[in-house]
C-alpha atoms as a PDB file:
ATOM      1  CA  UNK A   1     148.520  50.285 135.705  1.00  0.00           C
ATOM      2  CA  UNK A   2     150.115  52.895 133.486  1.00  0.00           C
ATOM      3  CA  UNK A   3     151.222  55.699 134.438  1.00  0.00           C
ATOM      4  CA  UNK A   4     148.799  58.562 132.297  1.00  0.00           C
ATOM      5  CA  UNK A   5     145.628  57.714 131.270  1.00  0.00           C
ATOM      6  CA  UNK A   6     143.658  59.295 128.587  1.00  0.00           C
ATOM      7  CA  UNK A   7     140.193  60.741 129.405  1.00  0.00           C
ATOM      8  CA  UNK A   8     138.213  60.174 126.327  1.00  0.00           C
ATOM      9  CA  UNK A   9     135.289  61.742 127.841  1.00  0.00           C
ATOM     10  CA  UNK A  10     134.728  64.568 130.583  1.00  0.00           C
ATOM     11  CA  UNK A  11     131.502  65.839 131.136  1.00  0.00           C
ATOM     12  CA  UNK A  12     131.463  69.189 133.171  1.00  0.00           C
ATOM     13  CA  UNK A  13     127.892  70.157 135.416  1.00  0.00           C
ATOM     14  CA  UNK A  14     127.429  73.457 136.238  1.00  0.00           C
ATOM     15  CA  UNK A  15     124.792  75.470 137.811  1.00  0.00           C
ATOM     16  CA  UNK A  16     122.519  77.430 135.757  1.00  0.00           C
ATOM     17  CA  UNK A  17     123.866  80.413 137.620  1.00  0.00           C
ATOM     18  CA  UNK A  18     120.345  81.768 138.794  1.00  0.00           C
ATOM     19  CA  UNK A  19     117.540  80.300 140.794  1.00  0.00           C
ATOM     20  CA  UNK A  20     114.747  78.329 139.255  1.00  0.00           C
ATOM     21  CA  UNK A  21     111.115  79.012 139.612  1.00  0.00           C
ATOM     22  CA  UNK A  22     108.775  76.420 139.158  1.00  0.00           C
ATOM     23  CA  UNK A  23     105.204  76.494 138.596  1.00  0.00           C
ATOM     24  CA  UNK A  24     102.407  75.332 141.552  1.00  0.00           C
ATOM     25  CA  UNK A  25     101.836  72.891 138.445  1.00  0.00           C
ATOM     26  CA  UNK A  26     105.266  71.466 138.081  1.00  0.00           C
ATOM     27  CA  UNK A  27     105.548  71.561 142.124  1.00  0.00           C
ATOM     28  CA  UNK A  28     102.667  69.646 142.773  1.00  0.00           C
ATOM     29  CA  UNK A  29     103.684  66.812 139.620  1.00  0.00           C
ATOM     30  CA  UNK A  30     107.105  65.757 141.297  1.00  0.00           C
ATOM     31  CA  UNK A  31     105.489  65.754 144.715  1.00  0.00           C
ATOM     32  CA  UNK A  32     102.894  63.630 143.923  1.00  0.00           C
ATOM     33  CA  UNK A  33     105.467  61.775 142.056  1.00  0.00           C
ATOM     34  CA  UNK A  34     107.262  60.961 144.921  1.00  0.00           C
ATOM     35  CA  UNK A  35     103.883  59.827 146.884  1.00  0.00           C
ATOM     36  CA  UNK A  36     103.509  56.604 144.097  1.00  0.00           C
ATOM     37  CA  UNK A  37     104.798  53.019 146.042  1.00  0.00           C
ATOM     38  CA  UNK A  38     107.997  52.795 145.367  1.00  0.00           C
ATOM     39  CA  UNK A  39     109.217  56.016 144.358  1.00  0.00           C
ATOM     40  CA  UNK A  40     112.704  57.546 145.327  1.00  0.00           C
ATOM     41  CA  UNK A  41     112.882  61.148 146.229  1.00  0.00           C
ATOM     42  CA  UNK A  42     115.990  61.091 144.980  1.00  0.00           C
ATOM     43  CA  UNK A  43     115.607  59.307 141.938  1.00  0.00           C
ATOM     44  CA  UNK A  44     112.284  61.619 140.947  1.00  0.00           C
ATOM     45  CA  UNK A  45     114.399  64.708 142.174  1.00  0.00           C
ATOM     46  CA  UNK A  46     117.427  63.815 139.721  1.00  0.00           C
ATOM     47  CA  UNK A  47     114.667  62.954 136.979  1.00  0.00           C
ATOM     48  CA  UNK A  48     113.145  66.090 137.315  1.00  0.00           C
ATOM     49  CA  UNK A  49     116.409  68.239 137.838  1.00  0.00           C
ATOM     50  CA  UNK A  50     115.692  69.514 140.925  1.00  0.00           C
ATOM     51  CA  UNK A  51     117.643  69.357 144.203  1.00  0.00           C
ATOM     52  CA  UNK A  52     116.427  66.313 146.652  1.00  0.00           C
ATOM     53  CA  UNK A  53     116.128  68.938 149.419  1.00  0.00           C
ATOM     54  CA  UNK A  54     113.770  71.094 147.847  1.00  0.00           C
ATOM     55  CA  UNK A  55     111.856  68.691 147.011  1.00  0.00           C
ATOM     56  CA  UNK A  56     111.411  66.807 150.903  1.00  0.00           C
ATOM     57  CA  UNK A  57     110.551  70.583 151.658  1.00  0.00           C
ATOM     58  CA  UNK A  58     108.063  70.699 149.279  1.00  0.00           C
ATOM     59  CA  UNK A  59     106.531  67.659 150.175  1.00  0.00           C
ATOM     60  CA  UNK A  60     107.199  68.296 153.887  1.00  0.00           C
ATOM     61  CA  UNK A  61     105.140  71.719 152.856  1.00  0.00           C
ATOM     62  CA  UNK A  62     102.574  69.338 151.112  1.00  0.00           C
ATOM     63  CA  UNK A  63     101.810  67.119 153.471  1.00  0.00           C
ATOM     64  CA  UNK A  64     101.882  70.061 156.424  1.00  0.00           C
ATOM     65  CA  UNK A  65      99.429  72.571 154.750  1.00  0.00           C
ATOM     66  CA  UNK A  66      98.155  70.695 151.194  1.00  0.00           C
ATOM     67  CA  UNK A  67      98.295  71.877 147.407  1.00  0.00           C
ATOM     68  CA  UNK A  68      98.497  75.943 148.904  1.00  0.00           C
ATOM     69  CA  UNK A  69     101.902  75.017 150.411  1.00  0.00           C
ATOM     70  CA  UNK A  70     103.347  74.114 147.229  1.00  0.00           C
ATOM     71  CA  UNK A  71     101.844  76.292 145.373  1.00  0.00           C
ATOM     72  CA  UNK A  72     102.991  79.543 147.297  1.00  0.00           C
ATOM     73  CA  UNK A  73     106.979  80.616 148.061  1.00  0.00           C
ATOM     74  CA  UNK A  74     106.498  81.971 151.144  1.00  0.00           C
ATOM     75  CA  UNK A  75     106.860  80.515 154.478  1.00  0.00           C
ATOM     76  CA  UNK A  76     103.413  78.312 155.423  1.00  0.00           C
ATOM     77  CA  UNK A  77     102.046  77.773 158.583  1.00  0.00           C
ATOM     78  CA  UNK A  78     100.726  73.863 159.083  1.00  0.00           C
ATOM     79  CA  UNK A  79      97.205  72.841 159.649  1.00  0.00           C
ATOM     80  CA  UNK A  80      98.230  71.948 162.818  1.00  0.00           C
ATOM     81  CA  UNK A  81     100.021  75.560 163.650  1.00  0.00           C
ATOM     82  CA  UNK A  82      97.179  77.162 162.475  1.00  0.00           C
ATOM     83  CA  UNK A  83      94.315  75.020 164.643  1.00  0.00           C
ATOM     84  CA  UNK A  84      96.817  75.842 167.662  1.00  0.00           C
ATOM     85  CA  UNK A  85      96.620  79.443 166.641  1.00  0.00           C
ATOM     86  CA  UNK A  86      92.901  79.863 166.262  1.00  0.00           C
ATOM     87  CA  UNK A  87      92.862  78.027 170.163  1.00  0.00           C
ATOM     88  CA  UNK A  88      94.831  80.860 171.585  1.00  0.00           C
ATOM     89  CA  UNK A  89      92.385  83.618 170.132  1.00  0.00           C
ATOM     90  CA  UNK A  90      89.350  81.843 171.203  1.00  0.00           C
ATOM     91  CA  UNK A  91      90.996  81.558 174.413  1.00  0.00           C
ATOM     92  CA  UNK A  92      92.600  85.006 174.496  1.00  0.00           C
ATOM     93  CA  UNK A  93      88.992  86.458 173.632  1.00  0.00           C
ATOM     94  CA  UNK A  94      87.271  84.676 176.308  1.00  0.00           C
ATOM     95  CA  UNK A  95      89.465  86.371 178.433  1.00  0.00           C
ATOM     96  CA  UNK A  96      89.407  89.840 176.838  1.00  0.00           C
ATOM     97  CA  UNK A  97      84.802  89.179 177.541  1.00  0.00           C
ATOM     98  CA  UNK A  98      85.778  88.468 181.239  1.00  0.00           C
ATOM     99  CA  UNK A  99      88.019  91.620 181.962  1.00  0.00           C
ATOM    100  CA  UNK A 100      85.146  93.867 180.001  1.00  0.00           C
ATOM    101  CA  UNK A 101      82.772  92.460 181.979  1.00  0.00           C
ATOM    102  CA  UNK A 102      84.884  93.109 185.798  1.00  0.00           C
ATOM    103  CA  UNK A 103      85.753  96.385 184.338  1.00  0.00           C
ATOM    104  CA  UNK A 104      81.542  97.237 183.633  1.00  0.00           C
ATOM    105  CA  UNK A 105      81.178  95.983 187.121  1.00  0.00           C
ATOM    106  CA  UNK A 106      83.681  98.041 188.575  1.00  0.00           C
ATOM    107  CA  UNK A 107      82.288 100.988 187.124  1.00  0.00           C
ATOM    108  CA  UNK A 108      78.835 100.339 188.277  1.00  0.00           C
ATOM    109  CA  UNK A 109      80.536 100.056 191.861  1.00  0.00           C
ATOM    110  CA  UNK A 110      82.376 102.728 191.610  1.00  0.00           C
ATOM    111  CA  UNK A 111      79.418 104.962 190.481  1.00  0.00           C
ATOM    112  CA  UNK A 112      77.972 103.847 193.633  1.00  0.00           C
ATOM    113  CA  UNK A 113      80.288 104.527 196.123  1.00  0.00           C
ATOM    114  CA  UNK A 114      80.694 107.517 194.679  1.00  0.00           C
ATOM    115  CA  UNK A 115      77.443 108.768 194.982  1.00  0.00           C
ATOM    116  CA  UNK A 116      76.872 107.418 198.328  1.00  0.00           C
ATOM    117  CA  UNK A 117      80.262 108.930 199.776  1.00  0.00           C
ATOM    118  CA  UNK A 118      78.969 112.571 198.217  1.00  0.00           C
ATOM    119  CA  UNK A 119      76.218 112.561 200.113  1.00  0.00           C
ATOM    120  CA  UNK A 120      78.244 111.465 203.331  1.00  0.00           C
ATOM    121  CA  UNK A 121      80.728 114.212 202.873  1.00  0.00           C
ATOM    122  CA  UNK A 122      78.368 116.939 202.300  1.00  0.00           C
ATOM    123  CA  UNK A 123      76.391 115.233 205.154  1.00  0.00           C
ATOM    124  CA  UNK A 124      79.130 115.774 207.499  1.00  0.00           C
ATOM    125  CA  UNK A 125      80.407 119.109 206.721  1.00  0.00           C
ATOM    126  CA  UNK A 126      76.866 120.924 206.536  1.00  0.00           C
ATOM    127  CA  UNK A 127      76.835 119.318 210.390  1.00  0.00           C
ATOM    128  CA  UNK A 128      80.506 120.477 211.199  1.00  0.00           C
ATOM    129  CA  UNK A 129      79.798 123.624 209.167  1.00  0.00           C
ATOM    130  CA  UNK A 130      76.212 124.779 208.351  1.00  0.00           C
ATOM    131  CA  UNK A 131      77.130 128.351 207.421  1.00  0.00           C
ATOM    132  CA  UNK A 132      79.264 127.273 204.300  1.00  0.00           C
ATOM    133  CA  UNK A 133      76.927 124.979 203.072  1.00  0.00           C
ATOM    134  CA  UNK A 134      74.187 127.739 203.401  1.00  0.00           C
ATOM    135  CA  UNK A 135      76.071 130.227 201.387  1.00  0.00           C
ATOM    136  CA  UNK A 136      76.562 128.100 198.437  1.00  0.00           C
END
């Protein structure tokens, strides 16, 4: 082997410098790429020129919460998140209609006890003490 070579040919990649946006369009195109038999994520990734994790998260984000996923930047909650999520209100709610209704009750209970002990105490003390309930 000799001792220097000569590179006839050097290619040089660099990165664009800022970050890419891509259209719900373009997003949902390479995912569904990826979904035909026999496609590589890497190889449609490279194809497409984008990075082969973005694109498992967009088709993790796909597959999780459909086209909106893709479609949106922000962070999306799964189907499955969500139907947990709307379990816990229903739940939470039927909870929130059983402490209204011991709270009503304890009212109602209260408004009676209340009433009845009145009419003890003044009972008592006009016995113990007629003149002061006389003068009132």
């Amino acid at each position: 082997m000799p001792e220097h070579v000569l590179m006839s040919e050097i290619e040089i990649i660099t990165d664009g410098g800022r970050r890419r946006r891509w259209p719900a369009t373009e997003k949902l195109r390479i995912v569904e790429e990826t979904l035909e038999d026999g496609a590589s994520i890497s190889v449609v990734a490279r194809r497409n020129g984008v990075a082969p994790n973005l694109l498992y998260r967009w088709r993790g984000l796909m597959l999780d919460g459909g086209a909106v996923a893709v479609s949106e930047d922000d962070d999306v909650t799964s189907n499955r998140a969500v139907r947990q999520m709307e379990y816990r209100i229903r739940e939470l709610e039927r909870q929130l209609g059983r402490k209204t209704l011991e709270v009503d009750i304890l009212k109602v209970a209260l408004d009676k006890t209340r009433s009845k002990k009145t009419d003890w105490a003044c009972a008592t003390s006009a016995a113990i003490c007629p003149r002061s309930i006389a003068k009132r």
